[in-house]
Protein backbone atom coordinates (compact mmCIF):
# COMPACT_ATOMS: atom_id res chain seq x y z
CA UNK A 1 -22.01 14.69 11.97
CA UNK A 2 -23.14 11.69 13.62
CA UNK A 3 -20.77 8.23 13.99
CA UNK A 4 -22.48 6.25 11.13
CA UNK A 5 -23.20 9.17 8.61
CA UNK A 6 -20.47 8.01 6.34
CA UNK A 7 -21.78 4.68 6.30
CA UNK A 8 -25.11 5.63 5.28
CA UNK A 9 -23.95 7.84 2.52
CA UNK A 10 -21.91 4.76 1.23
CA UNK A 11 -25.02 2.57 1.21
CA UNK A 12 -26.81 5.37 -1.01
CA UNK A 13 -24.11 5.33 -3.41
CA UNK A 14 -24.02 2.52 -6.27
CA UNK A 15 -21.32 -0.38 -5.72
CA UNK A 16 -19.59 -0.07 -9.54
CA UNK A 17 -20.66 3.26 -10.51
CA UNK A 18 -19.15 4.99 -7.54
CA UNK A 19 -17.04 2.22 -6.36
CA UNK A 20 -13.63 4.50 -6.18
CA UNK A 21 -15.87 7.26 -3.85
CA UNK A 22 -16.69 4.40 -1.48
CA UNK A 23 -13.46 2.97 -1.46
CA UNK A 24 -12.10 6.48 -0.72
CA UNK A 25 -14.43 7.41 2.30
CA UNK A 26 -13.61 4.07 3.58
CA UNK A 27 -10.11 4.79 3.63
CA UNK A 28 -9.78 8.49 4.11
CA UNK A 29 -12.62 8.83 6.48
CA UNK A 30 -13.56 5.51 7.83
CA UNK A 31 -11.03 3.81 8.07
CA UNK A 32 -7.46 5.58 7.46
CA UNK A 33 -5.48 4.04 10.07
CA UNK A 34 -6.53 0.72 9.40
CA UNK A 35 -6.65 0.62 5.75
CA UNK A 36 -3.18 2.07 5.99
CA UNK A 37 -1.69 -1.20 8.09
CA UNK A 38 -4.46 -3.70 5.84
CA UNK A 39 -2.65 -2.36 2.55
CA UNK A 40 0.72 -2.26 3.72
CA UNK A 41 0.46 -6.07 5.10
CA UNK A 42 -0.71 -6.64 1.43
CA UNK A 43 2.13 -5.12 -0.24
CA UNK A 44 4.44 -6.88 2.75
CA UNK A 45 3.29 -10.29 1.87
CA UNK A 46 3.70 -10.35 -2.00
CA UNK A 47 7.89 -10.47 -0.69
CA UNK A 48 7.25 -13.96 0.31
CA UNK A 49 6.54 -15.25 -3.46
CA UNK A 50 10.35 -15.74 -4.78
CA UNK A 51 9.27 -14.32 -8.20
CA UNK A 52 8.18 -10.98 -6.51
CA UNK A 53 10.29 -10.56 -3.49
CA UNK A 54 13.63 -11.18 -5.52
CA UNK A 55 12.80 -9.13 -8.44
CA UNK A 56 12.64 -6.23 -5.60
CA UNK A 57 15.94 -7.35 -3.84
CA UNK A 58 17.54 -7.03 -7.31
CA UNK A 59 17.09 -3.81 -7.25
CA UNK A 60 17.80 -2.81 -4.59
CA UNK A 61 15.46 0.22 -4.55
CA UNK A 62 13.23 -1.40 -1.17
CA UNK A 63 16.52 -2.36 0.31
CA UNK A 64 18.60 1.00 -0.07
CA UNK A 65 16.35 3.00 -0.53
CA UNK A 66 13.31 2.01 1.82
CA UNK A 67 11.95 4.93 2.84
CA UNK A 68 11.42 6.77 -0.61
CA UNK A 69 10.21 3.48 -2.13
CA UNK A 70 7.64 3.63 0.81
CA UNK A 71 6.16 6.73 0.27
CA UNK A 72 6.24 6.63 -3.34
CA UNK A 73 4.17 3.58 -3.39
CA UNK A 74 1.84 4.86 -0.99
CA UNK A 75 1.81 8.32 -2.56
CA UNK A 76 0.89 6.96 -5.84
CA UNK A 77 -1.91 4.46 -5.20
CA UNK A 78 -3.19 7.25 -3.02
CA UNK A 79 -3.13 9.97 -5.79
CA UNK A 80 -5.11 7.34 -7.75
CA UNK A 81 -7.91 6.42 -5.45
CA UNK A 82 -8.52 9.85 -4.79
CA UNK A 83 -8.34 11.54 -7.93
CA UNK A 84 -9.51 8.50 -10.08
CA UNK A 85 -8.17 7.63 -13.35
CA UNK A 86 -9.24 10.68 -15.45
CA UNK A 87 -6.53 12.92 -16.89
CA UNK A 88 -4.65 14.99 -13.87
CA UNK A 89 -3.31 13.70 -10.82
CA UNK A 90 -4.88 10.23 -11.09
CA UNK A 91 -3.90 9.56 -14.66
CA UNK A 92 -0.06 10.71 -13.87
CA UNK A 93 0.06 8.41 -10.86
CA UNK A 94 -1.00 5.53 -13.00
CA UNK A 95 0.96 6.24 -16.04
CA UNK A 96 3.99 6.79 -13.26
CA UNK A 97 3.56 3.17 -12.05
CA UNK A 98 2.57 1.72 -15.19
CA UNK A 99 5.92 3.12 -16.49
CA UNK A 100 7.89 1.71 -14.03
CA UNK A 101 6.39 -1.72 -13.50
CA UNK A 102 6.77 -2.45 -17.37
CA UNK A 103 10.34 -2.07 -17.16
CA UNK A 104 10.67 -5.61 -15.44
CA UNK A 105 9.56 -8.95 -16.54
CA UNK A 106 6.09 -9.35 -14.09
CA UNK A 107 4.30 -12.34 -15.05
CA UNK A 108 0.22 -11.72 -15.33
CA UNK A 109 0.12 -14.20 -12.80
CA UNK A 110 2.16 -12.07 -10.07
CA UNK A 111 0.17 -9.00 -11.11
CA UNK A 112 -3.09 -10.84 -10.49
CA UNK A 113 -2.01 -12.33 -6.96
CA UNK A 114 -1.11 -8.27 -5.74
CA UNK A 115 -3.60 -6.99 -6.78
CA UNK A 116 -5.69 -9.84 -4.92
CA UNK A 117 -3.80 -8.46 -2.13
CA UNK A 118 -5.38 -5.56 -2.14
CA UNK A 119 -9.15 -6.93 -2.57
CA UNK A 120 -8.68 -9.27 0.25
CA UNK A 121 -6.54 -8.01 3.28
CA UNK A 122 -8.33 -4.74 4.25
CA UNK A 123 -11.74 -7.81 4.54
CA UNK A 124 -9.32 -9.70 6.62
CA UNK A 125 -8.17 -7.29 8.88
CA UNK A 126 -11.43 -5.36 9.48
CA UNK A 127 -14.00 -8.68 9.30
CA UNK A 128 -11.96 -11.72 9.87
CA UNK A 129 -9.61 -10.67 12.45
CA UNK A 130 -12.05 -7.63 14.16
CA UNK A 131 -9.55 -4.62 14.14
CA UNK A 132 -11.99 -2.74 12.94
CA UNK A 133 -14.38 -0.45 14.49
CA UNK A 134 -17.00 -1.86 12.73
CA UNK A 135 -17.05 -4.67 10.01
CA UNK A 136 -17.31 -4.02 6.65
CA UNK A 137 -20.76 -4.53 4.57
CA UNK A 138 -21.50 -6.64 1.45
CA UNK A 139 -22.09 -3.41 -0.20
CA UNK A 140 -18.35 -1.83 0.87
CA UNK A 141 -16.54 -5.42 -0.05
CA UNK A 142 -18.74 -5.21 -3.52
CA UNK A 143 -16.94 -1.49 -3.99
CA UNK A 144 -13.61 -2.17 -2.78
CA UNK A 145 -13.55 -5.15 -5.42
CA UNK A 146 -14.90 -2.81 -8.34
CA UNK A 147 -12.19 -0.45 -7.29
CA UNK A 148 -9.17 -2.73 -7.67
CA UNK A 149 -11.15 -4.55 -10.69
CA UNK A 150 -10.76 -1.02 -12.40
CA UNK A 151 -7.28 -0.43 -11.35
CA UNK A 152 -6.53 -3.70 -12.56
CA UNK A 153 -7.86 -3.22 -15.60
CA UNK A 154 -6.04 0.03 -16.46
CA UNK A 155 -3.09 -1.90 -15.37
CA UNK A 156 -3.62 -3.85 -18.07
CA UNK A 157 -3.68 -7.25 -16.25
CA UNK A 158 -5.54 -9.86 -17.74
CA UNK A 159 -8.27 -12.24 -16.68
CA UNK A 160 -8.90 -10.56 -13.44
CA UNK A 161 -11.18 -12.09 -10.88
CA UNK A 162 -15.28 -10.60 -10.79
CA UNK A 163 -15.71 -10.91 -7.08
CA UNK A 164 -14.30 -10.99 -3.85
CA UNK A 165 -14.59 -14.64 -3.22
CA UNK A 166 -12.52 -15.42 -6.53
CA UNK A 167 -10.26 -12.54 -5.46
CA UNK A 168 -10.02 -14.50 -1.96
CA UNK A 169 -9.69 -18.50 -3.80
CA UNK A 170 -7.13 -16.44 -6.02
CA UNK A 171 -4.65 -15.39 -2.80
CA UNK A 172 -4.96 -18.52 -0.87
CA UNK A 173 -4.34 -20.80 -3.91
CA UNK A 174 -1.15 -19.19 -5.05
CA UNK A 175 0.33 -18.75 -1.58
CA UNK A 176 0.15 -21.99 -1.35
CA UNK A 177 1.86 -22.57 -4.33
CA UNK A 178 4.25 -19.99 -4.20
CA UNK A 179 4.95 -19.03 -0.71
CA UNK A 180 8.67 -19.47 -0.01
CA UNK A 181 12.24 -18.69 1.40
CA UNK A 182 14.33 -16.42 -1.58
CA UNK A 183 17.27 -14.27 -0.42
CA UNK A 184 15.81 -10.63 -2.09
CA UNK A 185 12.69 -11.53 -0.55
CA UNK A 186 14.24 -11.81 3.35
CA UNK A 187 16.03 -8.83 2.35
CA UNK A 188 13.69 -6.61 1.29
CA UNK A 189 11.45 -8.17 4.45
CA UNK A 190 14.27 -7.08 6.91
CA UNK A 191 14.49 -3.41 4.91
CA UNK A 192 10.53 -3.00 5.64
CA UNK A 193 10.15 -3.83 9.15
CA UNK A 194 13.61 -1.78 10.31
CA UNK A 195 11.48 0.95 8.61
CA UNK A 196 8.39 0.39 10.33
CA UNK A 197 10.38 0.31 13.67
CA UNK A 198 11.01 4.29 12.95
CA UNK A 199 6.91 5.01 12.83
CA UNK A 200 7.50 4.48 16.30
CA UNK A 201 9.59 6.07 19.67
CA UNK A 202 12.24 4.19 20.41
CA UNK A 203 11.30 2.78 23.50
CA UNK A 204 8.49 0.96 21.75
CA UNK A 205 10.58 -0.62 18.78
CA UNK A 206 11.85 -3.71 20.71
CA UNK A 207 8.25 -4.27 21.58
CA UNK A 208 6.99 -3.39 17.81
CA UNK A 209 9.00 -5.44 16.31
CA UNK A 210 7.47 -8.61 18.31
CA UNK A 211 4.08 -7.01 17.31
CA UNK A 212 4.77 -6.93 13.91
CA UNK A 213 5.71 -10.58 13.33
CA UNK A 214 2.54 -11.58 15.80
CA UNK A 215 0.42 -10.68 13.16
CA UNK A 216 1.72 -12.53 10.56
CA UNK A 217 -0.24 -15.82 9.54
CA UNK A 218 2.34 -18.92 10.03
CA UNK A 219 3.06 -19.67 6.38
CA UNK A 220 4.07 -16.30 6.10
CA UNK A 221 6.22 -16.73 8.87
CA UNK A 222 7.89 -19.66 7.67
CA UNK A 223 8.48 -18.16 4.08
CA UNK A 224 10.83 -15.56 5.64
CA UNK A 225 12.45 -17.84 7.98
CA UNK A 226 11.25 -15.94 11.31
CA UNK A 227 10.84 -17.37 14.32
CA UNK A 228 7.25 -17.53 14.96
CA UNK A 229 5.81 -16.00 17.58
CA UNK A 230 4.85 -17.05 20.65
CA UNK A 231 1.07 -17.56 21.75
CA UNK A 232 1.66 -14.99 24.15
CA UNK A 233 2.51 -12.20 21.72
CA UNK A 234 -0.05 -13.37 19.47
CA UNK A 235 -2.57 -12.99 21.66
CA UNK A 236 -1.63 -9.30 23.35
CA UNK A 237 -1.10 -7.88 19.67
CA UNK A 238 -5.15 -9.07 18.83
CA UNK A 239 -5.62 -7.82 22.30
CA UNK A 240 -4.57 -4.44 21.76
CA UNK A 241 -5.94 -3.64 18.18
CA UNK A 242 -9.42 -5.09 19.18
CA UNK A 243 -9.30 -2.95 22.18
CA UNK A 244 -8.30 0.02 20.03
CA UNK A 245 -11.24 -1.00 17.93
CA UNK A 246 -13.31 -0.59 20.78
CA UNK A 247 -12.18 2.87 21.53
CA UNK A 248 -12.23 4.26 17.92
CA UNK A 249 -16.10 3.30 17.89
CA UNK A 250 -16.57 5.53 20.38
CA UNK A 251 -14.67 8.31 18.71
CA UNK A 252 -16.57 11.09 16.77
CA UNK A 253 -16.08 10.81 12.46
CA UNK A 254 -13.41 11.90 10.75
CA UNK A 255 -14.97 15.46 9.14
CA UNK A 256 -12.24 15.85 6.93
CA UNK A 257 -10.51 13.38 4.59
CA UNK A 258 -6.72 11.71 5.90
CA UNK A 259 -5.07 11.41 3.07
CA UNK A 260 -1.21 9.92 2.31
CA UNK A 261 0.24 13.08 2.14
CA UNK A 262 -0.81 13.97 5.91
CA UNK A 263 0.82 11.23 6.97
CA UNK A 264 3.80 11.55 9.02
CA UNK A 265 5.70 8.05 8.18
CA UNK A 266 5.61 9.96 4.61
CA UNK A 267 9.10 11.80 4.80
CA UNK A 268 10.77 12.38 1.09
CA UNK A 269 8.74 15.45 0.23
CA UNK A 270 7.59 17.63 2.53
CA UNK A 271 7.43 20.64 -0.26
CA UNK A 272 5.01 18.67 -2.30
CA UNK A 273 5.59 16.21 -5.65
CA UNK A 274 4.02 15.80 -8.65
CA UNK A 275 3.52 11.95 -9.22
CA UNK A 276 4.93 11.79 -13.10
CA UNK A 277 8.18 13.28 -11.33
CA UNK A 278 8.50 10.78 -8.09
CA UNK A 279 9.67 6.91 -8.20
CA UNK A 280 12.17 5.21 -10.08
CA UNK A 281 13.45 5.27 -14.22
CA UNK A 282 14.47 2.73 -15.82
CA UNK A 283 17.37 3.12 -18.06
CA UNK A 284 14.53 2.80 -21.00
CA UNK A 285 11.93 4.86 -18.89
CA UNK A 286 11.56 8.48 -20.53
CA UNK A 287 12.03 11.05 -17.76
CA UNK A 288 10.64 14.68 -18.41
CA UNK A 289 12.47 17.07 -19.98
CA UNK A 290 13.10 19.76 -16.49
CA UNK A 291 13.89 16.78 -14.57
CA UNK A 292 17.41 16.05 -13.44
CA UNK A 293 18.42 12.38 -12.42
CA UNK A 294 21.12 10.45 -10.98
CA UNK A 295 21.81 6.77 -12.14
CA UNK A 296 21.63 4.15 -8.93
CA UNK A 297 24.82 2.42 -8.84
CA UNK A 298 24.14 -1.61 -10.08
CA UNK A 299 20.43 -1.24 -10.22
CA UNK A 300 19.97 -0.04 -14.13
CA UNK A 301 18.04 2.83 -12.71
CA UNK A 302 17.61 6.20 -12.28
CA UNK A 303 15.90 8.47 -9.52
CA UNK A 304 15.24 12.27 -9.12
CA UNK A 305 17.77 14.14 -8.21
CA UNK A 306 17.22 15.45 -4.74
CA UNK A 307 14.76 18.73 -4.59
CA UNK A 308 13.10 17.83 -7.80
CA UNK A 309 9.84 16.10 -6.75
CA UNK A 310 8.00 19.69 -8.25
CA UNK A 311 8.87 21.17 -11.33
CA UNK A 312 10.86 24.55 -10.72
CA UNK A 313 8.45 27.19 -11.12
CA UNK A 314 6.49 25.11 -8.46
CA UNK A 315 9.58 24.44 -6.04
CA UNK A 316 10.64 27.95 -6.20
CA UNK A 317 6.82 29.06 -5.33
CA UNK A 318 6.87 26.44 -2.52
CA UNK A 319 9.77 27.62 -1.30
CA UNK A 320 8.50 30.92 -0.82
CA UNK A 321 5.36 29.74 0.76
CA UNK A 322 7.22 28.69 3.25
């Protein structure tokens, strides 16, 4: 298989019709590392609107409970994009998040400005900022749009942008408007990063966590209440993932699909999960009948009991897989 073959069976493929395919080879094959650090930047950011970033601090769940709250999210929107929306693994992941978002009073405006998260920063950090080993096309922006137009839509969010540039007017409009300091938000910003510091050895995380904040635009900065970083550190972190960049072009294609559940930062299941038994319940969220909860002290929630991510029969056949 030769370097660009993935990008020429993108360009035969049609923008809406196939728009989830090409936003999966993008990120599974592609692209994996980078969409990986684009999308979780997106998700990152949305702390710094009060509205959002408190309503997570209150409950606690992405302060507590980082790491599961981590890999659910990514577990989900990954079951999703690959499977699609159709009934199986898809349609559970999206009832699962559907389920637990409507639980909490989300205004359609916060749901439109993540979801414009999504559209926008995996442009950014592959175009805009070159960390990519090639930029994206018109064509792949087109899909990745359609894609999160569709998940949108069975999100049930209304008045949702048609293209990228409205997706891209949409971000920068209402981070200027709603960019700011909130205690939950700081809190759950703290959480995330002294999570991210664990993707990496320990000798690096002093070092990371100067990275980290060196890639984050100024107003984001100053919403936390970090210190900003310096031009040096700036600098060496666009440095190093433009050099990486360089290297990865040289690098053969990724044959096989990465998907979330190969990836190692992913750490609450390592038997497997089905997504309609992973994430949180809300006290008025119905929870199957096999599986067993425990309430989360203060946070009018409930999670699965440890070891139930499967159903039994599967567990027990997991278990002796192993």
């Amino acid at each position: 298989m030769k370097r660009f073959d993935w990008y020429d069976e993108i360009h035969r493929l049609d923008a809406e019709k196939d728009a989830r395919r090409i936003t999966f080879i993008l990120s599974a094959h592609e692209f994996p590392w980078d969409m990986g650090q684009a999308l979780g930047l997106a998700l990152y950011r949305t702390y710094a609107v009060p509205s959002i970033g408190g309503l997570l601090g209150d409950t606690e769940e992405f302060t507590d409970r980082t790491q599961h709250r981590y890999d659910d999210t990514a577990l989900l929107l990954g079951q999703m994009l690959r499977y699609g929306f159709e009934p199986g693994r898809g349609r559970d992941a999206l009832r699962r998040m559907n389920q637990m978002h409507r639980s909490y009073d989300i205004s359609n405006d916060d749901y439109l400005y993540v979801l414009s998260t999504f559209v926008v920063m995996p442009v950014r950090w592959l175009n805009d900022w070159g960390f990519g080993w090639r930029r994206l096309s018109e064509h792949e922006v087109r899909a990745n749009t359609n894609y999160y137009r569709s998940l949108g839509k069975h999100m049930a969010i209304k008045d949702i942008p048609e293209t990228y540039q409205e997706f891209h007017d949409l971000l920068e409009s209402y981070e200027a408007e709603h960019f700011g300091f909130s205690e939950g938000g700081r809190a759950v910003s703290d959480s995330t990063l002294e999570l991210m510091l664990t993707f990496s050895p320990k000798w690096q995380r002093p070092l990371m966590k100067r990275f980290t904040t060196a890639l984050m635009e100024d107003h984001l900065v100053k919403a936390f209440h970090y210190e900003p970083a310096s031009a040096f550190w700036k600098g060496a972190a666009r440095f190093a993932l433009k050099t990486r960049a360089k290297v990865v072009r040289r690098m053969p294609p990724r044959v096989e699909p990465r998907t979330e559940e190969q990836n190692p930062n992913i750490k609450s299941y390592p038997e497997g999960f089905d997504p309609s038994r992973i994430g949180t319940f809300p006290m008025k969220c119905p929870v199957p009948h096999d599986l067993k909860v425990v309430e989360v002290s203060g946070a009018r929630e409930r999670v699965p009991a440890p070891g139930q991510a499967l159903p039994p029969k599967e567990s027990e056949q997991s278990r002796q897989q192993a």
